[in-house]
Protein backbone atom coordinates (compact mmCIF):
# COMPACT_ATOMS: atom_id res chain seq x y z
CA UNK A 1 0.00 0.00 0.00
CA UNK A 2 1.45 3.24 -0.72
CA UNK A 3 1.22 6.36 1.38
CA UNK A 4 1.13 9.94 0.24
CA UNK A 5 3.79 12.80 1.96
CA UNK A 6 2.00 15.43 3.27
CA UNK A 7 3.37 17.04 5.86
CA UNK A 8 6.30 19.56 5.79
CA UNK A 9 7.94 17.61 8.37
CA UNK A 10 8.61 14.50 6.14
CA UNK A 11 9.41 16.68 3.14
CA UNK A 12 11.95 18.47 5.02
CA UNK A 13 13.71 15.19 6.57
CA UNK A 14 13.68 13.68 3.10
CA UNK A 15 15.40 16.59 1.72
CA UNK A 16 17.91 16.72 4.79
CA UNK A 17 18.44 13.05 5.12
CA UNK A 18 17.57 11.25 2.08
CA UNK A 19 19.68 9.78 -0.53
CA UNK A 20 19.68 11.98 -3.97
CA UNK A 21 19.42 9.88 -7.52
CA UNK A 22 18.94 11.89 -11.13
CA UNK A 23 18.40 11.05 -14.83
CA UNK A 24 17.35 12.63 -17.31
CA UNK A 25 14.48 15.11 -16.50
CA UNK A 26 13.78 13.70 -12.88
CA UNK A 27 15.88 13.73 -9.74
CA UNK A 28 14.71 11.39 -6.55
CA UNK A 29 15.09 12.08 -3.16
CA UNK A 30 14.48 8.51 -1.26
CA UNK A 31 15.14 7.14 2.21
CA UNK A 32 14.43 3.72 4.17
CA UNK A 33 11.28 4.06 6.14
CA UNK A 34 8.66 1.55 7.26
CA UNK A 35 6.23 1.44 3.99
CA UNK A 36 6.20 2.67 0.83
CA UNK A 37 5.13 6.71 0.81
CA UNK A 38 5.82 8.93 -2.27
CA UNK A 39 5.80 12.47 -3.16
CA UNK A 40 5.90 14.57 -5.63
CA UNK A 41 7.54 18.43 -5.58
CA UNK A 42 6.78 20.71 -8.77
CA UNK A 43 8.56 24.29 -7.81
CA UNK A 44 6.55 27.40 -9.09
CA UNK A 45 9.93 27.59 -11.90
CA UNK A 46 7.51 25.27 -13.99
CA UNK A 47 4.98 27.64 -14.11
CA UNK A 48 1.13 28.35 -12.70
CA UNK A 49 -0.49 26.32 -11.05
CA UNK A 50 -2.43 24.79 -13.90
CA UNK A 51 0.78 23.70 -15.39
CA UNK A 52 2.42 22.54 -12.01
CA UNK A 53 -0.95 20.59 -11.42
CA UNK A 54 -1.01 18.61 -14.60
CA UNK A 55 2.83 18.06 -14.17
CA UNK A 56 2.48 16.68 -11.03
CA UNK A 57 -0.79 14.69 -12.70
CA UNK A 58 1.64 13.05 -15.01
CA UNK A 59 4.48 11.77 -11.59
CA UNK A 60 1.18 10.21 -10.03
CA UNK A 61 0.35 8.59 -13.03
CA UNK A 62 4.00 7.23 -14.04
CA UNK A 63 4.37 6.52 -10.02
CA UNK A 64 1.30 3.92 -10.39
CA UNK A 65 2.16 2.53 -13.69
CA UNK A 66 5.65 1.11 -11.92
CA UNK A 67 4.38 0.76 -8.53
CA UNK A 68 4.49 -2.79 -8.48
CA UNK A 69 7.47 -3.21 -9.06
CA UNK A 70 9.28 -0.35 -6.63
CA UNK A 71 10.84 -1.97 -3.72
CA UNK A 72 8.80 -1.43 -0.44
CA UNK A 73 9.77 0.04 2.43
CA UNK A 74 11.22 3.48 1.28
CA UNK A 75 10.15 6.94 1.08
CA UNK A 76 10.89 9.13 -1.81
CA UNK A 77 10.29 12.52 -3.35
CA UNK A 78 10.05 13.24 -6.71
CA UNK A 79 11.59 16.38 -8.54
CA UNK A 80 11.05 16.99 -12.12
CA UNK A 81 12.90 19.41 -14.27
CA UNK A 82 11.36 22.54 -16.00
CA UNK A 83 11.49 21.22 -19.54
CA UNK A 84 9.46 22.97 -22.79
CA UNK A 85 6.70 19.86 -22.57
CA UNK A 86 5.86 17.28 -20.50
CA UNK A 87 4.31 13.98 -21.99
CA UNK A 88 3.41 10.21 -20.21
CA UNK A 89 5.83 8.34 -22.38
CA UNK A 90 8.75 10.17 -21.08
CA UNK A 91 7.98 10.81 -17.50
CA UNK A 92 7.52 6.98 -17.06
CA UNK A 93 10.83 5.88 -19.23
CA UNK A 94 12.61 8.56 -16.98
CA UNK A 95 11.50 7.88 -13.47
CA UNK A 96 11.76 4.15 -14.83
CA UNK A 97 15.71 4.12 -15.70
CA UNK A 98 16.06 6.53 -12.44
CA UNK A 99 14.36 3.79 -10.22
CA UNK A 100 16.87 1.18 -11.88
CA UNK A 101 19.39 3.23 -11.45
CA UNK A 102 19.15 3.80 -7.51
CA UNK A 103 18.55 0.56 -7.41
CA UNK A 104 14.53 1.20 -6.44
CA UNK A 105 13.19 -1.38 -8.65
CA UNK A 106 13.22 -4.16 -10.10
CA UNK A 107 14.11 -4.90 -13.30
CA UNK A 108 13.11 -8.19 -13.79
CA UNK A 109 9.28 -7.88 -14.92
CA UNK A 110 8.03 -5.51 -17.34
CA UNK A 111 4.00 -4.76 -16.27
């Protein structure tokens, strides 16, 4: 079951604490913890809030197309870069080969 990160508290231990990954357009800010909680942090760089909302639309969305296969028992953040667009395809192929890369998920099984 995955969690959301609300409060400012666990953003700002993340941030202080956590472990910092980045590829591509995405950077990930992850530490162990005792289930899986995610979230997502879209400055106001990327523009109003109708764009920052539809960006962070698009992390949720990649986030659940992989969950399955993330390794429990972590907490991460997830920072995209201001780009010109954003599309699906490449948010998931980029938080994918990030996840790989940390070592986050598994790369076994394609679902």
């Amino acid at each position: 079951m995955t969690y959301k990160l609300k409060r400012n508290a666990d953003f700002r231990f993340l941030f202080n604490k956590g472990q910092r990954g980045r590829m591509g357009g995405l950077t990930v800010v992850y530490h162990r913890s005792r289930g899986l909680r995610v979230g997502f942090s879209v400055s106001k760089k990327h523009g109003k809030s109708v764009v920052r909302n539809r960006i962070k639309r698009l992390l949720r969305a990649s986030f659940t197309s992989l969950k399955g296969r993330i390794k429990p028992c972590y907490s991460m953040i997830f920072i995209p870069s201001v780009r010109e667009r954003y599309d699906y395809a490449t948010m998931v192929r980029d938080m994918e080969k990030l996840l790989i890369k940390e070592g986050l998920l598994s790369c076994s099984e394609k679902s």
